[in-house]
Structure formats: structure tokens, C-alpha cells
Protein backbone atom coordinates (compact mmCIF):
# COMPACT_ATOMS: atom_id res chain seq x y z
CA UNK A 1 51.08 151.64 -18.11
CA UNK A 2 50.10 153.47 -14.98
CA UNK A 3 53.49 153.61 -12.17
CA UNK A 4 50.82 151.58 -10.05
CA UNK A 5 48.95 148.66 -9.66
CA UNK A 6 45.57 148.00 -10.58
CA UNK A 7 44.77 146.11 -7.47
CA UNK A 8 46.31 145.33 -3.85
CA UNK A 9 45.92 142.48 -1.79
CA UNK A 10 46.50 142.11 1.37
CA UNK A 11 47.36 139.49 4.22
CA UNK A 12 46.35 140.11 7.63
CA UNK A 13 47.96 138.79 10.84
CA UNK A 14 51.82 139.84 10.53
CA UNK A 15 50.99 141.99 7.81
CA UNK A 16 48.84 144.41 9.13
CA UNK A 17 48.07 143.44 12.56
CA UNK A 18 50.19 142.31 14.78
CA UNK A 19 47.57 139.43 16.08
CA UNK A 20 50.02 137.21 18.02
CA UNK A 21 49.18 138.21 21.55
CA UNK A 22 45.52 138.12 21.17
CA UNK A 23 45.54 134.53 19.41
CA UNK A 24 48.33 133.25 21.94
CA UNK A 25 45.57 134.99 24.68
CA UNK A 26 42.77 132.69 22.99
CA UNK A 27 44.94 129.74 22.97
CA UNK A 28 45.57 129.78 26.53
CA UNK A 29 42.29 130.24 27.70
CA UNK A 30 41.63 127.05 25.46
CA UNK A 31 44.43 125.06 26.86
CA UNK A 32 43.52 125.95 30.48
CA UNK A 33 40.00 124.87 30.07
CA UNK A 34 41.09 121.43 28.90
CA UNK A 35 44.23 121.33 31.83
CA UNK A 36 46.88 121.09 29.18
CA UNK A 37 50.38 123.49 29.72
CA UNK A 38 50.06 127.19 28.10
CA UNK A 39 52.42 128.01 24.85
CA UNK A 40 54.37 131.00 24.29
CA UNK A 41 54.51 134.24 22.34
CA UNK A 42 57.36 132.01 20.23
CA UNK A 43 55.55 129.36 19.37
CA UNK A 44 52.42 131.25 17.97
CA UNK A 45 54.34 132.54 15.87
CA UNK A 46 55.32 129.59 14.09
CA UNK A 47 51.86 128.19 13.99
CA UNK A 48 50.01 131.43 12.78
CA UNK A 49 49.29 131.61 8.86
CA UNK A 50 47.55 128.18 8.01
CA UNK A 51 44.28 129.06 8.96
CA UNK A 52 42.36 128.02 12.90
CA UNK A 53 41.93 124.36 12.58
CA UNK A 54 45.83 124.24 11.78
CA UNK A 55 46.86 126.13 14.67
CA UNK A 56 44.23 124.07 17.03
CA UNK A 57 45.89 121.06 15.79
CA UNK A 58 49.43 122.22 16.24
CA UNK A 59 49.01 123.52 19.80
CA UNK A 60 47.66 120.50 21.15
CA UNK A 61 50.62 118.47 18.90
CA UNK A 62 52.81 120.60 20.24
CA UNK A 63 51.65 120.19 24.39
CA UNK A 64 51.21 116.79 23.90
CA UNK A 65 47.97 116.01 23.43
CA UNK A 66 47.30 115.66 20.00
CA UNK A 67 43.56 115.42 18.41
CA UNK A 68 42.30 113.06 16.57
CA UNK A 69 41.24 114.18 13.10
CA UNK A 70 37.52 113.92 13.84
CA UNK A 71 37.26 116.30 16.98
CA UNK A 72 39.60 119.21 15.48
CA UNK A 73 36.27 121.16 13.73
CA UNK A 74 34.66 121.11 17.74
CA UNK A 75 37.71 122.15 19.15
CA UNK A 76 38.35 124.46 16.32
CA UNK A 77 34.76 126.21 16.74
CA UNK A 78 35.65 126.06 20.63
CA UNK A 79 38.78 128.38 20.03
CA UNK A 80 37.38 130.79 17.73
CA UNK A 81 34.30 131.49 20.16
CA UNK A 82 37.32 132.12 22.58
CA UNK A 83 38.92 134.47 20.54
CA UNK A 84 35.99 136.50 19.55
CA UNK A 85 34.92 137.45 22.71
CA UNK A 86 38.38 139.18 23.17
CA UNK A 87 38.32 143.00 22.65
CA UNK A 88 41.01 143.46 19.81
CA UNK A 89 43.48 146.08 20.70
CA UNK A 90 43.23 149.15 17.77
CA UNK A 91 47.16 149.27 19.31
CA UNK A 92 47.64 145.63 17.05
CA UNK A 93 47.80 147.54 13.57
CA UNK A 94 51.14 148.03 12.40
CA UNK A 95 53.13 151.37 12.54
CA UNK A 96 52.06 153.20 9.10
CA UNK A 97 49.32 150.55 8.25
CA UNK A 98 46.19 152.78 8.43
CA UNK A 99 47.50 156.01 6.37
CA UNK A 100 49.27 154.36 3.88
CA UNK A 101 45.90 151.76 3.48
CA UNK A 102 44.27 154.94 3.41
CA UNK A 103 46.21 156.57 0.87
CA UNK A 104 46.42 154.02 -1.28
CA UNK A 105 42.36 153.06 -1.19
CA UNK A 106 42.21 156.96 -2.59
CA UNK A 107 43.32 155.17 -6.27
CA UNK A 108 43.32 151.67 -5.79
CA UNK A 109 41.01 148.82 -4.67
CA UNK A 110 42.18 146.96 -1.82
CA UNK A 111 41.32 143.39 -1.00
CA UNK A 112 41.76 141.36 2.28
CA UNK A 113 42.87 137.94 1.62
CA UNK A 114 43.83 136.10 5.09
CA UNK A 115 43.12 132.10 6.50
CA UNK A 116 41.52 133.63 9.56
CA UNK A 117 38.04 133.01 9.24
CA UNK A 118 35.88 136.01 7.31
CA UNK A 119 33.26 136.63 10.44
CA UNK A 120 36.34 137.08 13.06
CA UNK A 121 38.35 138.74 10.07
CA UNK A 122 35.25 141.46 9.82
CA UNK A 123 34.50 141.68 13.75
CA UNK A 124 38.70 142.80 14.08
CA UNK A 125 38.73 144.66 10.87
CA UNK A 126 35.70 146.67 12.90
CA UNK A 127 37.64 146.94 15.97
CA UNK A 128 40.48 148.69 15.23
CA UNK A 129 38.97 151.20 12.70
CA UNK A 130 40.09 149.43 9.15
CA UNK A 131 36.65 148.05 7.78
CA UNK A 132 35.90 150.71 5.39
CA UNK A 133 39.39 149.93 3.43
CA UNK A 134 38.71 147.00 1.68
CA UNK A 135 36.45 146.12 -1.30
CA UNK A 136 36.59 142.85 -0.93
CA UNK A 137 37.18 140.62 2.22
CA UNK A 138 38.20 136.83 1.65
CA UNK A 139 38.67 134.41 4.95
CA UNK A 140 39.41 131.44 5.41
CA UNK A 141 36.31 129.81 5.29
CA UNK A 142 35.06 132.20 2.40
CA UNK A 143 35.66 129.21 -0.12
CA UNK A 144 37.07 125.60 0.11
CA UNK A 145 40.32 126.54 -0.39
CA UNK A 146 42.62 128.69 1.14
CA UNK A 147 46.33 130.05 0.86
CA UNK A 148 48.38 128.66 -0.40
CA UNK A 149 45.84 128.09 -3.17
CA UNK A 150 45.13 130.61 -5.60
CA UNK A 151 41.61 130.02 -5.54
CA UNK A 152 41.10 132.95 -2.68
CA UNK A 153 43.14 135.51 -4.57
CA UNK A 154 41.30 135.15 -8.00
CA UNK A 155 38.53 135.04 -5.98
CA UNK A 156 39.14 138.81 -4.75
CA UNK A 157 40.81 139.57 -8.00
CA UNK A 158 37.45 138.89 -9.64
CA UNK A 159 35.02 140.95 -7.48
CA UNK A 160 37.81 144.09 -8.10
CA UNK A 161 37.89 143.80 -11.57
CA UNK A 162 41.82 143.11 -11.73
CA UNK A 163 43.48 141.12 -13.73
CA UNK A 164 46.59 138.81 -12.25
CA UNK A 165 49.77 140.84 -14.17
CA UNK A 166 48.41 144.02 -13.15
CA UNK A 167 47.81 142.93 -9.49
CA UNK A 168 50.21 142.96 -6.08
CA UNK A 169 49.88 140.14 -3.43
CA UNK A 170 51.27 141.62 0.00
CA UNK A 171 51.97 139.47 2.64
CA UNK A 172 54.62 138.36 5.38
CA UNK A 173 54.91 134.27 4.62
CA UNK A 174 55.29 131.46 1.90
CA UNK A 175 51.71 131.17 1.70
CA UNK A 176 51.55 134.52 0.29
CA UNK A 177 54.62 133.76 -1.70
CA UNK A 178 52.69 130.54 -3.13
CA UNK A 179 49.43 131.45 -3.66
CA UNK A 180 50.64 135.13 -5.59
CA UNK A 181 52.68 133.50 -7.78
CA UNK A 182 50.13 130.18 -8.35
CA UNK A 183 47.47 133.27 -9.29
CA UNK A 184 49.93 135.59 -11.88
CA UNK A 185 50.39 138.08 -9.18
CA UNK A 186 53.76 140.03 -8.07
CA UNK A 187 54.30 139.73 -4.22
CA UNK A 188 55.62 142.31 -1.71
CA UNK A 189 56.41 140.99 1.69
CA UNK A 190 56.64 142.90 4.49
CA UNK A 191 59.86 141.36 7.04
CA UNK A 192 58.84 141.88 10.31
CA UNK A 193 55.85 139.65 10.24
CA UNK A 194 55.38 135.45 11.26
CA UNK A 195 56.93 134.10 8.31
CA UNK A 196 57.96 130.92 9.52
CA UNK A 197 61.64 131.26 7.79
CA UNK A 198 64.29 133.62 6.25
CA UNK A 199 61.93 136.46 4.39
CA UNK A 200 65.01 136.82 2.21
CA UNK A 201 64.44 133.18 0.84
CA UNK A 202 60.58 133.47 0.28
CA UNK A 203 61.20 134.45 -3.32
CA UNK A 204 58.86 137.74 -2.86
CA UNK A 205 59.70 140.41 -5.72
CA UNK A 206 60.38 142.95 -3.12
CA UNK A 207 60.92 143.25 0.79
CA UNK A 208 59.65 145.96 2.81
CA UNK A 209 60.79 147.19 6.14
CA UNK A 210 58.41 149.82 7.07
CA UNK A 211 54.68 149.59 5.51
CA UNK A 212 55.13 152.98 4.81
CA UNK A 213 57.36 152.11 2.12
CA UNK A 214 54.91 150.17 0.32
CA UNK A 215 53.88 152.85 -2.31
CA UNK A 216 57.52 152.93 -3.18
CA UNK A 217 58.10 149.55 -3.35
CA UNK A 218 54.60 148.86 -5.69
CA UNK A 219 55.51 151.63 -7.64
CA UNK A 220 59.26 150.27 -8.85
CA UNK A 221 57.91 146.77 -9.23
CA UNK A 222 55.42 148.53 -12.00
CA UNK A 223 58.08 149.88 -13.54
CA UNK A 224 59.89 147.15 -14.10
């Protein structure tokens, strides 16, 4: 059995990209235009990772306004046309990120598998110079479901040829955690990203650092 993988997938914001400060940017303007009080850097954080209409509907829980059910999807679309028109800072990729995604791509197929939606997932993935990395790009509006379903990862798994025990789920939160293991994967998470709680008690197969200790990390969980 080859030291590697035979596929890589990979989470996004707090993975990658550090996307907090552009999505706490878009919140604000979103907030302001509706006269509600702005959130912090902190509080992002802990909303980040369930996909837009989640974090639309914990930011106005969490200012005290929240929204009924049935206007989240036009406040939702409201947000996202807020965040696209922000330029995305190339400075948002993580330290090592782009050579070792580059290295990597040279004899593996990578796959993107975030909840942020797949047109604002592309339009970033342009931005800061990572769009030709990935075979296959799965948002969260790609399919029905989303993480912490499976359904997105066998979804990617499928259009790279990969089967689950031969495949590495790399992310920063329990959604990653969930859905990898729900789909046969291994997981790698990375421990400086938005994971909501102790990264030691997500139950990922290995923690990582620095992403440029990735290939290390992959390469002991195949030779397990």
C-alpha cells in the first residue's frame, strides 16, 4: 500500500483560509443596514462552520433579534451578496497552505468540501490564487445535504475516483470529525482553526500544528 493517500479532502474557512474577518466584515455591514449592534471577531468564530443560513440565524439570535424561520433564505441571500462584493485578501490563506496544496496536488487529487456556498467558495478560491488545486469543489449548496452529512464527501470521493479507507478528511471542527468518519474516511485536523471546542476532544486521528506538517502526518496515518 502506497505511504499516501489516494485522495485529500479539504475544509475551507479555518482550514485553509483564515475567513473570519471578511465574514465578521459582511456581517456587520448586514447588521448596520438593518440598525441592529455589530458582533465581534469572537463570536464569528463560534458561528462559522454550519453553512450561511446558520450563521444569519445565529447573529441575529445572538443581537437580539431573532428571524423567523420563513425570512432566513432572504436574509441569507442578503448576506452572501454582502460578502461577495468584498475583495478577499490572498493574505487569508494560511502560513504553508499553498506549497504544501501544491505539492501534494503533484500525486494526489484534492477535493474542496466546505458549507460555504460553491459560487462564493469558487469566486475566493479565485482570489487568492488556489483555484487550480482542486479536482473537485463541493459547497454548501452543491447538494441537499451538507457536513456533517456524509453525503458531500462521497460526493467528492466519487468524482476522484477514491474509495473511503484509502481517503483523508482534513478539517478544523466536529463537522469534519462527523461527516469523515459517517463516510469511512480518516480525519486530520488542523488546531488553530474555529472549531467550536477542545481540538484534542474532536476524536480526529491526528492533530496538526503547522499545515506544513500535513504530508507527515497523512503519511504515518497510512502506515498505520
Amino acid at each position: 500500500m502506497s505511504a499516501l493517500p489516494a485522495a485529500i479532502l479539504f475544509d475551507f474557512d479555518g482550514t485553509l483560509i483564515d475567513s473570519a474577518p471578511d465574514i465578521l466584515t459582511g456581517i456587520n455591514l448586514l447588521l448596520d443596514e438593518e440598525n441592529l449592534p455589530k458582533l465581534d471577531l469572537a463570536q464569528v468564530h463560534q458561528f462559522i462552520g454550519d453553512g450561511a443560513p446558520m450563521l444569519v440565524t445565529r447573529t441575529f439570535a445572538a443581537v437580539g433579534r431573532p428571524l423567523d424561520p420563513d425570512s432566513v433564505p432572504a436574509m441569507t441571500d442578503r448576506y452572501m451578496a454582502i460578502y461577495e462584493s468584498l475583495p478577499a485578501d490572498p493574505g487569508c490563506v494560511f502560513p504553508g497552505v499553498a506549497g504544501t496544496l501544491a505539492s501534494l496536488r503533484e500525486s494526489i487529487p484534492l477535493a474542496l468540501v466546505t458549507n460555504k456556498p460553491e459560487r462564493a467558495t469558487h469566486a475566493v478560491l479565485r482570489a487568492i490564487g488556489l483555484d487550480g488545486l482542486f479536482t473537485a469543489v463541493v459547497g454548501g449548496d452543491t447538494l441537499p445535504t451538507r457536513k456533517p452529512h456524509p453525503g458531500p464527501l462521497l460526493h467528492a470521493m466519487a468524482q476522484l475516483g477514491a474509495a473511503p479507507a484509502r481517503t483523508v478528511m482534513v478539517g478544523d471542527g466536529a463537522n469534519d470529525v462527523t461527516a469523515g468518519r459517517a463516510a469511512g474516511c480518516r480525519v486530520v485536523c488542523v488546531t488553530y482553526g474555529y472549531p467550536r471546542m477542545p481540538v484534542e476532544e474532536l476524536g480526529a486521528d491526528r492533530l496538526v500544528d503547522h499545515f506544513h506538517d500535513l504530508p507527515a502526518a497523512l503519511a504515518d496515518l497510512a502506515l498505520q
